[in-house]
C-alpha atoms as a PDB file:
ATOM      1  CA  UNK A   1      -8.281   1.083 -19.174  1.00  0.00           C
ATOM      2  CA  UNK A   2      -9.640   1.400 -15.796  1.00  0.00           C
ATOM      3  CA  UNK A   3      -7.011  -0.151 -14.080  1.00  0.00           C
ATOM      4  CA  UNK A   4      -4.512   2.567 -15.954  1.00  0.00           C
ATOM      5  CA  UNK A   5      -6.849   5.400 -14.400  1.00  0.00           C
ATOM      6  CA  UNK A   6      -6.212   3.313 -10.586  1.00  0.00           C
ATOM      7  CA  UNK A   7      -2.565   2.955 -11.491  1.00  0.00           C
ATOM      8  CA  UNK A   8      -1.746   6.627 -12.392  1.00  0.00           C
ATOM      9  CA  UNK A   9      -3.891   7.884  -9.106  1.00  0.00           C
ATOM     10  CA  UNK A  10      -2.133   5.494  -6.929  1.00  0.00           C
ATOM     11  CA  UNK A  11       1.398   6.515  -7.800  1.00  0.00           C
ATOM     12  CA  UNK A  12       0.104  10.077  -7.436  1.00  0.00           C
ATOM     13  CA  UNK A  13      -0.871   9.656  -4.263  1.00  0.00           C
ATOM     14  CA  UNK A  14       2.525   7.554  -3.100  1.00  0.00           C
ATOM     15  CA  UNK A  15       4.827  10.596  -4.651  1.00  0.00           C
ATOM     16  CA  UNK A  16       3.542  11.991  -1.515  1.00  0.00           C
ATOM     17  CA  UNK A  17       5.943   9.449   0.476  1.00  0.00           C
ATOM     18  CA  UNK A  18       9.849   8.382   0.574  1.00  0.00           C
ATOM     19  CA  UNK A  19       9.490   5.227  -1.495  1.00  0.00           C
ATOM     20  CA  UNK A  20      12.198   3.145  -3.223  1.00  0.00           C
ATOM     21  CA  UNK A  21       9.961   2.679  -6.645  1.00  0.00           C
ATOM     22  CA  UNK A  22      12.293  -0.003  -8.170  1.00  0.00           C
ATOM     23  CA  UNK A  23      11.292  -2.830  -5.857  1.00  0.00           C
ATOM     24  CA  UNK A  24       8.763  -5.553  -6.283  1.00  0.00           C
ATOM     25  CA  UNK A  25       7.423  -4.942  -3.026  1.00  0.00           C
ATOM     26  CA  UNK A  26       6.616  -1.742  -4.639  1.00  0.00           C
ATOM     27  CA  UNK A  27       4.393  -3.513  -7.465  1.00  0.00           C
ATOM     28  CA  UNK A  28       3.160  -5.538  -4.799  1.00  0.00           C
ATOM     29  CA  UNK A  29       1.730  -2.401  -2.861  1.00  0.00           C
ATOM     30  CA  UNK A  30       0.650  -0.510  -5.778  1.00  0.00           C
ATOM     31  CA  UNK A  31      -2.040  -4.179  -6.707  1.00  0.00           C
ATOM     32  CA  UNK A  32      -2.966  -4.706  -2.682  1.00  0.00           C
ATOM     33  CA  UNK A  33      -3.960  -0.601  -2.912  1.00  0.00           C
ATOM     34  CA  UNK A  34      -5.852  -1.118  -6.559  1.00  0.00           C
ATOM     35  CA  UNK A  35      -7.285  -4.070  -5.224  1.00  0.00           C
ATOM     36  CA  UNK A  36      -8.955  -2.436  -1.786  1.00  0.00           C
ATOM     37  CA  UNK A  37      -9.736   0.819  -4.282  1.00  0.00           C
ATOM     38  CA  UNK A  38     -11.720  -1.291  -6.051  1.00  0.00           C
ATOM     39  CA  UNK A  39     -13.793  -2.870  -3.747  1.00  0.00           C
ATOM     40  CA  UNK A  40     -13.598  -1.828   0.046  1.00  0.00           C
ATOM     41  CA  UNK A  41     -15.556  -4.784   1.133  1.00  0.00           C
ATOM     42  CA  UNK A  42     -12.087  -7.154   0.785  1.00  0.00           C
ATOM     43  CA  UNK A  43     -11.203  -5.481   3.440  1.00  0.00           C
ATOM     44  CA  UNK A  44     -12.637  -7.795   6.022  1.00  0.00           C
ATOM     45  CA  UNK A  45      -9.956 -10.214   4.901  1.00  0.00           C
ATOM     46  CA  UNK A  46      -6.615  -9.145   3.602  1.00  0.00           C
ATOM     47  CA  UNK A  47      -4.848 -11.938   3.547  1.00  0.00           C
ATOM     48  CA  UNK A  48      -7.721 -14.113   1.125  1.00  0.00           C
ATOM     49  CA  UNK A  49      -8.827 -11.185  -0.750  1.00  0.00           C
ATOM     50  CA  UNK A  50      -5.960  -8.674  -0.939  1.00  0.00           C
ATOM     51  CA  UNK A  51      -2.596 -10.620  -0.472  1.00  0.00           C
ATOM     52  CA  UNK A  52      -3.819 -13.789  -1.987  1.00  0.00           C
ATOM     53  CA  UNK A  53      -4.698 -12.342  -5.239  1.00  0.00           C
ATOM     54  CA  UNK A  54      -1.100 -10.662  -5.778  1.00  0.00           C
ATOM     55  CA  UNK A  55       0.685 -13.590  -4.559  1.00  0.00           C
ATOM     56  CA  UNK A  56      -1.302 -15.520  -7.301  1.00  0.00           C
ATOM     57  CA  UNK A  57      -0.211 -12.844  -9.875  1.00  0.00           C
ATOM     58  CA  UNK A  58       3.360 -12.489  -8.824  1.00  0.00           C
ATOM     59  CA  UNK A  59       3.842 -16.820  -8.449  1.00  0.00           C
ATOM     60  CA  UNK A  60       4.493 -16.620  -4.409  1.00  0.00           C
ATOM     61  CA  UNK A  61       2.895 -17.069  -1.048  1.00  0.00           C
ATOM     62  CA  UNK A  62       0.589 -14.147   0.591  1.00  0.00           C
ATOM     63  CA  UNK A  63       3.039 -14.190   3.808  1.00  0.00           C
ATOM     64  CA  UNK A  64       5.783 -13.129   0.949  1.00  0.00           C
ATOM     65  CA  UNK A  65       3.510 -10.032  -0.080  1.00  0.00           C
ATOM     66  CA  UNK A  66       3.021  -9.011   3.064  1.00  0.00           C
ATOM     67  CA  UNK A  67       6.093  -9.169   4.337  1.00  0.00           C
ATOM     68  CA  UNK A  68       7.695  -7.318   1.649  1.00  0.00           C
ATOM     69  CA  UNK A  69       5.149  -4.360   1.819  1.00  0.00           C
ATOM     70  CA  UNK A  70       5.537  -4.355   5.226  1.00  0.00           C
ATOM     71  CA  UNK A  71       9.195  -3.711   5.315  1.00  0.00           C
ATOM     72  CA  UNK A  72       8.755  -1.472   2.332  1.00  0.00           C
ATOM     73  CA  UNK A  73       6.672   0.677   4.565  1.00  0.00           C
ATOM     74  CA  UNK A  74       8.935   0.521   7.568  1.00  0.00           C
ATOM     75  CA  UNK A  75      11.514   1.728   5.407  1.00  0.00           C
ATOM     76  CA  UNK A  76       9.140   4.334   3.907  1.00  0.00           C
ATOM     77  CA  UNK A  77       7.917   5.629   7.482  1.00  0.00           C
ATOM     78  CA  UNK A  78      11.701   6.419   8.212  1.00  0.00           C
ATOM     79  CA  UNK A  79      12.987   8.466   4.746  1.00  0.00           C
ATOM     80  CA  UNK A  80       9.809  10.132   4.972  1.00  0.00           C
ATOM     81  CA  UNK A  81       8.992  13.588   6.739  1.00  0.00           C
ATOM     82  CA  UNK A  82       7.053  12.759   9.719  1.00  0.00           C
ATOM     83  CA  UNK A  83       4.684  15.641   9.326  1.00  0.00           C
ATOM     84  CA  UNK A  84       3.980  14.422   5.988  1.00  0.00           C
ATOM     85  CA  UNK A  85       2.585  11.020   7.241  1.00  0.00           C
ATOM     86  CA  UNK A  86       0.777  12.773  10.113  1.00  0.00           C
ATOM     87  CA  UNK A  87      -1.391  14.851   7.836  1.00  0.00           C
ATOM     88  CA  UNK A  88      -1.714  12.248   5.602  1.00  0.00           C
ATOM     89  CA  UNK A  89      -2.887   9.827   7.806  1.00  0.00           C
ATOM     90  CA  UNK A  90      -4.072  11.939  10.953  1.00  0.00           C
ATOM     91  CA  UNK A  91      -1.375  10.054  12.946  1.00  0.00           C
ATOM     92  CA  UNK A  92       0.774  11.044  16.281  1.00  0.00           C
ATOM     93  CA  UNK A  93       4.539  12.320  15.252  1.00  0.00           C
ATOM     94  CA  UNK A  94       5.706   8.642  16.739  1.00  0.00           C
ATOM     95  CA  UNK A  95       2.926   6.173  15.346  1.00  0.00           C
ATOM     96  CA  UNK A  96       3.721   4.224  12.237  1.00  0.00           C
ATOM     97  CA  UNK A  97       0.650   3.371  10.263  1.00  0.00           C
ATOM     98  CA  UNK A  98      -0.093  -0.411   9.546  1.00  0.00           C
ATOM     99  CA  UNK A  99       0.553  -1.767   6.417  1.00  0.00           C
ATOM    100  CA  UNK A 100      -3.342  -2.490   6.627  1.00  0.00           C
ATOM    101  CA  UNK A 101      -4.017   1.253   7.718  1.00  0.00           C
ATOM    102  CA  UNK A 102      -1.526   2.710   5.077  1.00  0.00           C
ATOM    103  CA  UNK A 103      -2.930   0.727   2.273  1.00  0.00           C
ATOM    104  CA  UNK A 104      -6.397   1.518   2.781  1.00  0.00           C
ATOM    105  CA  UNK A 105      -5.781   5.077   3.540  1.00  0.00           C
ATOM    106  CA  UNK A 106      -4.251   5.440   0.257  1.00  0.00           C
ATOM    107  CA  UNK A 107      -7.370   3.559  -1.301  1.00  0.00           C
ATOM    108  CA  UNK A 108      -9.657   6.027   0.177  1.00  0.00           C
ATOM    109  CA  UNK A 109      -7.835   9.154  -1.607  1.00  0.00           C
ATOM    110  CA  UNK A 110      -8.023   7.611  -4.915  1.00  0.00           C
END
């Protein structure tokens, strides 16, 4: 049940962005963001405690996860309103959050 509530919140939250939902790097971001939500202190390691555990999940390597979400974003950054992410994320017009940076802002709103 709780990981319904984190689920619903965290699509919520990436409505707010230019997404293509249909993609397994899409899956992929919506665990890494439950799994920071969850506990903040994984932080200090994404790879082991973040991308490991949804490379586990998913049967392939953490570099995988992260390099989907990471072009997921990219692609993200540039269908999406650039005021949007620079309210959202208290960025400059021209600077693109990092994967790291987008994931656990979204965390932090849940």
């Amino acid at each position: 049940m709780v990981e319904s509530i984190y689920e619903e919140k965290i699509m919520i939250e990436l409505k707010n962005f230019n997404f293509k939902r249909n993609s397994l790097a899409y899956e992929y971001l919506i665990d890494t963001i439950k799994i920071v939500a969850e506990d903040r202190m994984v932080i200090k390691d994404f790879l082991k405690y973040v991308y490991e555990p949804v490379a586990e999940r998913y049967k392939t390597k953490p570099q995988n996860v992260l390099w989907c979400i990471n072009k997921l974003i990219s692609l993200m950054y540039f269908n999406t309103n650039e005021e949007i992410i620079e309210k959202y994320f208290k960025v400059n017009k021209n600077n693109k959050p990092s994967t790291k940076a987008f994931i656990i802002g979204v965390a932090k709103n849940i």
